[in-house]
PDB file of N, CA and C in Angstrom:
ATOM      1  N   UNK A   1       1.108   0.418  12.074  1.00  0.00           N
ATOM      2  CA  UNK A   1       1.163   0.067  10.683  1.00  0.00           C
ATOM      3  C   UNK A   1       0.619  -1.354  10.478  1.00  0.00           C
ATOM      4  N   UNK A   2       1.163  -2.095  11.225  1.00  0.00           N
ATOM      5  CA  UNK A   2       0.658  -3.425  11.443  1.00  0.00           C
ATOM      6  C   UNK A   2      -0.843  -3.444  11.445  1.00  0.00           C
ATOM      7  N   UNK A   3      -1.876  -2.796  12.169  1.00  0.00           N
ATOM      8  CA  UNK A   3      -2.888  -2.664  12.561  1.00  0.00           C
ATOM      9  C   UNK A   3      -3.521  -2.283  11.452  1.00  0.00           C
ATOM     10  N   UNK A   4      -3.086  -1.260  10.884  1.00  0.00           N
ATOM     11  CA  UNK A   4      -3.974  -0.837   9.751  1.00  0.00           C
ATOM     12  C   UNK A   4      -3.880  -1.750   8.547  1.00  0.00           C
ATOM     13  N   UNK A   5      -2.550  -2.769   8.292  1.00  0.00           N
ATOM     14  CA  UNK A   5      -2.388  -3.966   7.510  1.00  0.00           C
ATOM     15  C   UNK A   5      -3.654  -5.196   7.600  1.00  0.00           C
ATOM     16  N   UNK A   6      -3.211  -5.237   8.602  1.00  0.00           N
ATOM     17  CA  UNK A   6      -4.861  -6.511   9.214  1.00  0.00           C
ATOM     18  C   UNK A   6      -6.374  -6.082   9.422  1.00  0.00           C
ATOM     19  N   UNK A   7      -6.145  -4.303   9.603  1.00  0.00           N
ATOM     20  CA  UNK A   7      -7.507  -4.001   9.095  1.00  0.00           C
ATOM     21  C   UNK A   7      -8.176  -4.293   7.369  1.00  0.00           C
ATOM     22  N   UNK A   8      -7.352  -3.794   6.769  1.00  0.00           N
ATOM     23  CA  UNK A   8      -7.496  -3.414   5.228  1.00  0.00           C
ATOM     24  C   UNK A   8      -7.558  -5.426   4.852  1.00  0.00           C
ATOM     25  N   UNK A   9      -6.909  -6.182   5.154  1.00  0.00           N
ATOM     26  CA  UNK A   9      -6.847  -7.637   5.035  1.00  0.00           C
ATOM     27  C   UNK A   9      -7.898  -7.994   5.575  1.00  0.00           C
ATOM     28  N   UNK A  10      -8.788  -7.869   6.813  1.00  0.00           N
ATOM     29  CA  UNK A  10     -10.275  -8.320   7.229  1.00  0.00           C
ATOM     30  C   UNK A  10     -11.277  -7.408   6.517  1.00  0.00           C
ATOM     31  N   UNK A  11     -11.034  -6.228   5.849  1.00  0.00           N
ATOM     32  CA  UNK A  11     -12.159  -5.964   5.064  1.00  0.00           C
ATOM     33  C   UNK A  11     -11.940  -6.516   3.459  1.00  0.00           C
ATOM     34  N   UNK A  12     -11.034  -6.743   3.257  1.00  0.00           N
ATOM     35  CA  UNK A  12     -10.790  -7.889   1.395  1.00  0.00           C
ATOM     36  C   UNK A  12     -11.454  -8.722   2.315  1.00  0.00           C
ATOM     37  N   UNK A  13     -10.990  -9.242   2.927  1.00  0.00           N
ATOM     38  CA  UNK A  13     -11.383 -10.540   3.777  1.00  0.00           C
ATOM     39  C   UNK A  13     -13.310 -10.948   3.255  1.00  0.00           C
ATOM     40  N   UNK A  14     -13.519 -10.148   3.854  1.00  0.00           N
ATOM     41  CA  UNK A  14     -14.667  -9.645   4.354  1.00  0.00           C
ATOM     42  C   UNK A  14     -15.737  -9.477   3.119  1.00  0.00           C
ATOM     43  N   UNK A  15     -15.002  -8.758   1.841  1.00  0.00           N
ATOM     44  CA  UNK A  15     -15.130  -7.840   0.439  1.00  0.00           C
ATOM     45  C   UNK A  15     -15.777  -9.310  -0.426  1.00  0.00           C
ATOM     46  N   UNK A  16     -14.973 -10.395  -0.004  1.00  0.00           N
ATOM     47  CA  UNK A  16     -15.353 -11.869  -0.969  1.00  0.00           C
ATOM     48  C   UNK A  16     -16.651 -12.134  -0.647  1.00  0.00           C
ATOM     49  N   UNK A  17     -16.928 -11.895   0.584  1.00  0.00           N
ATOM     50  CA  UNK A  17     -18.245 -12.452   0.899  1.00  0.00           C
ATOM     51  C   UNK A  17     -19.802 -11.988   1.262  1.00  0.00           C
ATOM     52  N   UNK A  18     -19.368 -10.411   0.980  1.00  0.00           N
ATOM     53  CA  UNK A  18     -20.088  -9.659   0.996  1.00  0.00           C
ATOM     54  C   UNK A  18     -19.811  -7.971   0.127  1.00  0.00           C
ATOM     55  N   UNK A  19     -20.619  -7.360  -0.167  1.00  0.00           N
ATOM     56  CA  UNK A  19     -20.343  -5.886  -0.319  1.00  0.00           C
ATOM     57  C   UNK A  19     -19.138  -5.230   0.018  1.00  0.00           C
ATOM     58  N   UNK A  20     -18.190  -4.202  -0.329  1.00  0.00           N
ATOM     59  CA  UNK A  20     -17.063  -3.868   0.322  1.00  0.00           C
ATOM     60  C   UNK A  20     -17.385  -2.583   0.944  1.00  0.00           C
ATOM     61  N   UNK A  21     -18.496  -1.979   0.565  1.00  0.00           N
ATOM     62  CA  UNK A  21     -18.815  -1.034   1.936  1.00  0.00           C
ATOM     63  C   UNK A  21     -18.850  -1.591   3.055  1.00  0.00           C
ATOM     64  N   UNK A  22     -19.715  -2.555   2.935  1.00  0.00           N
ATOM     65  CA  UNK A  22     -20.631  -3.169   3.955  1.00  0.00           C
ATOM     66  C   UNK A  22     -18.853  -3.999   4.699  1.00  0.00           C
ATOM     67  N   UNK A  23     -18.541  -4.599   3.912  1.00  0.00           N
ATOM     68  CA  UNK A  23     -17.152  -4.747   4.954  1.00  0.00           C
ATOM     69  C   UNK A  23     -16.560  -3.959   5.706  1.00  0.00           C
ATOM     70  N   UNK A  24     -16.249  -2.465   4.975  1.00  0.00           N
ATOM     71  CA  UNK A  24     -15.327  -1.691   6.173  1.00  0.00           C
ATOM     72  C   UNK A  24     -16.404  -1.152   6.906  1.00  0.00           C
ATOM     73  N   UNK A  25     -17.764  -1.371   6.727  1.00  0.00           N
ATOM     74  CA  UNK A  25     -18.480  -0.659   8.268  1.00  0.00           C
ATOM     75  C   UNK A  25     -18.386  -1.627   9.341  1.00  0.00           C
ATOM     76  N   UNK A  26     -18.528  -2.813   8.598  1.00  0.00           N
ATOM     77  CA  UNK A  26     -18.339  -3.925   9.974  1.00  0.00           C
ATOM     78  C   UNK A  26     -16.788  -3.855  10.745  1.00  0.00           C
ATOM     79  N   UNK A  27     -15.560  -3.401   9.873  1.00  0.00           N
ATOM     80  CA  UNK A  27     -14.379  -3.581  10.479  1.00  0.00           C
ATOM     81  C   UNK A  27     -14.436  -2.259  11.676  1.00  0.00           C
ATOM     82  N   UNK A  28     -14.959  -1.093  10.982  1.00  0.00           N
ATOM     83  CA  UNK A  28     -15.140   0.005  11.183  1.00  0.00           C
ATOM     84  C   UNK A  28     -15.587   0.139  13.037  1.00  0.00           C
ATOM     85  N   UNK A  29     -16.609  -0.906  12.510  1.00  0.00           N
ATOM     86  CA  UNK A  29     -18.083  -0.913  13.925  1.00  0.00           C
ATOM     87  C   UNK A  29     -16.416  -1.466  15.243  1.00  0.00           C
ATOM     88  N   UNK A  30     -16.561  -2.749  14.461  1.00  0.00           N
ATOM     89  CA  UNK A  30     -15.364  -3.325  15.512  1.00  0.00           C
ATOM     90  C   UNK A  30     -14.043  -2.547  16.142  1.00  0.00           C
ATOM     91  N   UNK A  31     -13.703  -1.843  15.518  1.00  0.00           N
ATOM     92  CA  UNK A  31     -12.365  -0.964  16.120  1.00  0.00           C
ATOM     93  C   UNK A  31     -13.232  -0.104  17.040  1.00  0.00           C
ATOM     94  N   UNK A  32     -14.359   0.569  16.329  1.00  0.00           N
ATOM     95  CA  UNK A  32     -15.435   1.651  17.251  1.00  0.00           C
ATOM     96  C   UNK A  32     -15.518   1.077  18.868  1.00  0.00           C
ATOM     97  N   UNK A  33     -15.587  -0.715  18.783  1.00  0.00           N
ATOM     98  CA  UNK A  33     -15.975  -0.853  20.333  1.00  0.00           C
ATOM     99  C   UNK A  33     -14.716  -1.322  20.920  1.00  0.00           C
ATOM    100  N   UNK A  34     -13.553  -1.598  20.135  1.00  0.00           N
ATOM    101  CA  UNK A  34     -12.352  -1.645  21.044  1.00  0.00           C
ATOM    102  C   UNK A  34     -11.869  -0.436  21.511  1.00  0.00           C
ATOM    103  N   UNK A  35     -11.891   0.527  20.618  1.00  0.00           N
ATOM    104  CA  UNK A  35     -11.726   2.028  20.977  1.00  0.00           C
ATOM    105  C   UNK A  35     -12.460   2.443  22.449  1.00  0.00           C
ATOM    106  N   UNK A  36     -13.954   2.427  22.403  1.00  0.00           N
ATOM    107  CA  UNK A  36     -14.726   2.321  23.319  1.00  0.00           C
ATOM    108  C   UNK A  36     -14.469   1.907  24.866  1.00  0.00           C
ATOM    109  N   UNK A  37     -14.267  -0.004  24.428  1.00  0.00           N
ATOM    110  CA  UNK A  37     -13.238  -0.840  26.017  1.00  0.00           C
ATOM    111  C   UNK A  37     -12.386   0.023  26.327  1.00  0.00           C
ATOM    112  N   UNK A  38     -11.629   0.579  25.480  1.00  0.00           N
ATOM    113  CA  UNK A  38      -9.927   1.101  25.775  1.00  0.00           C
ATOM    114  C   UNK A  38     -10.506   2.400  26.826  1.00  0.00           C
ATOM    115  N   UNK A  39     -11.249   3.274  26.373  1.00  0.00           N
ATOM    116  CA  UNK A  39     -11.441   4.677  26.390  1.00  0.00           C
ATOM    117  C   UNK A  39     -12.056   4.433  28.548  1.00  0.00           C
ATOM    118  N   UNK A  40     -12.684   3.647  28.507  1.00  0.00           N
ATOM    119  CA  UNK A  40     -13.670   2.795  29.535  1.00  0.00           C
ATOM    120  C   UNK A  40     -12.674   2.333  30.711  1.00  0.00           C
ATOM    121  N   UNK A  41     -12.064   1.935  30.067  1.00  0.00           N
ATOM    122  CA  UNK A  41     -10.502   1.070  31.093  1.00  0.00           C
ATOM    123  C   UNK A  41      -9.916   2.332  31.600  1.00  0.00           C
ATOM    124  N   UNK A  42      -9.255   3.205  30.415  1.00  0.00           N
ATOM    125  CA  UNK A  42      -8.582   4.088  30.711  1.00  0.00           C
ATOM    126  C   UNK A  42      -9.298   5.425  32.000  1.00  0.00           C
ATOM    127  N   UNK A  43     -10.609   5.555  31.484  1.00  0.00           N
ATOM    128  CA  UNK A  43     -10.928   6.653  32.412  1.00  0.00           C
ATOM    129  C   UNK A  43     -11.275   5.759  34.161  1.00  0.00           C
ATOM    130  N   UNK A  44     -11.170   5.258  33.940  1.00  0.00           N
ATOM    131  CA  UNK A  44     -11.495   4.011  35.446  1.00  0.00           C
ATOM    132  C   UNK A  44      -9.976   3.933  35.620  1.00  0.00           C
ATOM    133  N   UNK A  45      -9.169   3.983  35.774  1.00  0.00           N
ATOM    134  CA  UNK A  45      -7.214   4.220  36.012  1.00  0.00           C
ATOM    135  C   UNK A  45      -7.343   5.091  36.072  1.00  0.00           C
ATOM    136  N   UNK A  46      -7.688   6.282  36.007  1.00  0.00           N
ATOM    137  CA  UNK A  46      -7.203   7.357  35.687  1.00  0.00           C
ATOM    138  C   UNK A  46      -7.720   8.131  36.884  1.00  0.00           C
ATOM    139  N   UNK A  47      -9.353   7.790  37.178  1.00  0.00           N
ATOM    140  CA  UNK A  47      -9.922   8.373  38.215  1.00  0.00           C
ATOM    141  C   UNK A  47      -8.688   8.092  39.485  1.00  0.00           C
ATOM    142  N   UNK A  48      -8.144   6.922  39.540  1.00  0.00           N
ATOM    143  CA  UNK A  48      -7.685   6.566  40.614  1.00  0.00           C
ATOM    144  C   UNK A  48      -6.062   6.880  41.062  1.00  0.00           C
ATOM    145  N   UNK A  49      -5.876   7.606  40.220  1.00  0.00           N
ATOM    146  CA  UNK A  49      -4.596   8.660  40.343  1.00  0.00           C
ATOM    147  C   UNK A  49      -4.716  10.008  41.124  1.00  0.00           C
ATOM    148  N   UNK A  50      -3.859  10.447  41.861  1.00  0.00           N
ATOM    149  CA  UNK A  50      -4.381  11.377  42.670  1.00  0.00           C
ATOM    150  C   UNK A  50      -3.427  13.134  41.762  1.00  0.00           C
ATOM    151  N   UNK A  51      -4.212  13.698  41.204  1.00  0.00           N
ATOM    152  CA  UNK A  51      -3.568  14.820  40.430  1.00  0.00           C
ATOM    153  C   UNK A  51      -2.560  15.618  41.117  1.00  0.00           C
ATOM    154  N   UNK A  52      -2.412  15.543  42.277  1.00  0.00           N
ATOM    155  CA  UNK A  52      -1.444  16.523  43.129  1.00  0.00           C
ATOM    156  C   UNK A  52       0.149  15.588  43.764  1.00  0.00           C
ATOM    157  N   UNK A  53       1.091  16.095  43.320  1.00  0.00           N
ATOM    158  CA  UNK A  53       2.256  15.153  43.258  1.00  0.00           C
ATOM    159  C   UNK A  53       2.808  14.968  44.494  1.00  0.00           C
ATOM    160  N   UNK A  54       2.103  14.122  45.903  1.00  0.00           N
ATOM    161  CA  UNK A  54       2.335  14.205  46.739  1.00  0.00           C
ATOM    162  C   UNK A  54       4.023  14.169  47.068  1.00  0.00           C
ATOM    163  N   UNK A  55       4.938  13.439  46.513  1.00  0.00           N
ATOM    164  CA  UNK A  55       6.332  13.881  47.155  1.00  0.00           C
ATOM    165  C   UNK A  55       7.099  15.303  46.757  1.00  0.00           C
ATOM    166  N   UNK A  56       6.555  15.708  46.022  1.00  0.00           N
ATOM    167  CA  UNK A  56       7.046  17.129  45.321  1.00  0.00           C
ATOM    168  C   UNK A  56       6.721  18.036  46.382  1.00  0.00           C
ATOM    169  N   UNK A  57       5.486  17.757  46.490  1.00  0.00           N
ATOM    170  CA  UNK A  57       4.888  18.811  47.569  1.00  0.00           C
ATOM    171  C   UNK A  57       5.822  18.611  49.233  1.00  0.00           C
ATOM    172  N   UNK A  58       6.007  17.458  49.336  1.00  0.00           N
ATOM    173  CA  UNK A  58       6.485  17.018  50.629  1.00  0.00           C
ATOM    174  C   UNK A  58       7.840  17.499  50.612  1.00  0.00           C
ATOM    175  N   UNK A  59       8.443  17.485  49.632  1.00  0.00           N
ATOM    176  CA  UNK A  59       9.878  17.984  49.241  1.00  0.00           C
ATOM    177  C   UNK A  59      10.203  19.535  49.723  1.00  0.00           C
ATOM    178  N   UNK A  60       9.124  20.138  48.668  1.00  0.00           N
ATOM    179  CA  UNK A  60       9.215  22.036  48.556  1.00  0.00           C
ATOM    180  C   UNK A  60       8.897  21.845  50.237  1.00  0.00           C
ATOM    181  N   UNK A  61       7.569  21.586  50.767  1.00  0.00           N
ATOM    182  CA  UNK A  61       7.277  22.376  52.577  1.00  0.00           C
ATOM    183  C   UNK A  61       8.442  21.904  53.307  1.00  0.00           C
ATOM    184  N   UNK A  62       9.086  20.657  53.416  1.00  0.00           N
ATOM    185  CA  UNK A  62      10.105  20.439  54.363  1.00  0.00           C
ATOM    186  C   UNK A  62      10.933  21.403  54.651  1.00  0.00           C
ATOM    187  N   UNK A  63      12.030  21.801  55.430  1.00  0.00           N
ATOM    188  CA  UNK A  63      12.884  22.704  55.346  1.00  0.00           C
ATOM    189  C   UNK A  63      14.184  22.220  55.321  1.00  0.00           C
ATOM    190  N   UNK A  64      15.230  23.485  54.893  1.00  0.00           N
ATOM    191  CA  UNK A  64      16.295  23.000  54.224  1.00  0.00           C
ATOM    192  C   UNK A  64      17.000  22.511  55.390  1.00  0.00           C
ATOM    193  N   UNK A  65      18.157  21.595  55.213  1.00  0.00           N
ATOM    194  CA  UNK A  65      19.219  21.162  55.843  1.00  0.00           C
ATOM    195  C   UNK A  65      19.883  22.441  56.119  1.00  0.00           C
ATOM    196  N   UNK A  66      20.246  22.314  57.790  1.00  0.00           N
ATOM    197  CA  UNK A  66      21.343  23.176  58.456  1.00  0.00           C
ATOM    198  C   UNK A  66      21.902  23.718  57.232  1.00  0.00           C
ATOM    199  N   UNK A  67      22.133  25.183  57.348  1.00  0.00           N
ATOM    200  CA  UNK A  67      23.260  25.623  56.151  1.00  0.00           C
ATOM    201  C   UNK A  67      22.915  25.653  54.737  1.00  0.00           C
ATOM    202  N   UNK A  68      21.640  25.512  54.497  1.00  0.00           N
ATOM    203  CA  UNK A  68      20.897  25.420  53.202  1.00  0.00           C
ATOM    204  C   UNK A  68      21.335  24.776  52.045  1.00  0.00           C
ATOM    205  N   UNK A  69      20.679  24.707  51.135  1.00  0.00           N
ATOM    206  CA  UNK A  69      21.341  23.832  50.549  1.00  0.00           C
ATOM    207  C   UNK A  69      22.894  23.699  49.284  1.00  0.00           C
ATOM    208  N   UNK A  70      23.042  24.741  49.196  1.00  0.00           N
ATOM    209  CA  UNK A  70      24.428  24.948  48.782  1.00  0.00           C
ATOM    210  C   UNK A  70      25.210  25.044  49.603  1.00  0.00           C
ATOM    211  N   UNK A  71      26.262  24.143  50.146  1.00  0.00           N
ATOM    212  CA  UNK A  71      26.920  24.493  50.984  1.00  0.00           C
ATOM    213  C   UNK A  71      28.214  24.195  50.297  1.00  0.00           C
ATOM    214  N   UNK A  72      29.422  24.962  50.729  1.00  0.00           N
ATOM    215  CA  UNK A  72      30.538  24.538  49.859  1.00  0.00           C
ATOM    216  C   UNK A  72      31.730  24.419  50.836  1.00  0.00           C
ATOM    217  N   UNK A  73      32.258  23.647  50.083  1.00  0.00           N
ATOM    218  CA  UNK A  73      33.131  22.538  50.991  1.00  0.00           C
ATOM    219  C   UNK A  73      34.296  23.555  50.822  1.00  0.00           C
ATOM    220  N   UNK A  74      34.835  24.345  51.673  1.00  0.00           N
ATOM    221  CA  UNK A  74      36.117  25.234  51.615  1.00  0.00           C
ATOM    222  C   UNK A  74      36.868  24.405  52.254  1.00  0.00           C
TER     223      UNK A  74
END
């Protein structure tokens, strides 16, 4: 909410000193290339995650404890 406050405030901003189209394409352009960085960062992290949940997997193949795993305390 904040974000879209200080957008709409840099294109008035913007509106005094020029055209008010021409303002929200420039605010417009600018979010376009932070969007962009973000999108850029994110897929570069992301490659470097490995999709297969290595302790899950390590969990299920192990085998159960003596007596499996419900055991009840009589």
């Amino acid at each position: 909410m904040v974000l879209l406050f200080l957008s709409l405030a840099a294109v008035l901003g913007l509106a005094t000193v020029m055209d008010g189209g021409w303002a929200a394409l420039i605010v417009t352009a600018v979010w376009a290339v932070v969007a962009a960085v973000l999108y850029q960062k994110g897929r570069g992290r992301i490659s470097t995650v490995s999709p297969k949940p290595e302790r899950t997997v390590e969990t299920l193949t192990s085998s159960p404890p003596r007596g499996g795993f419900l055991r009840l305390a009589l």
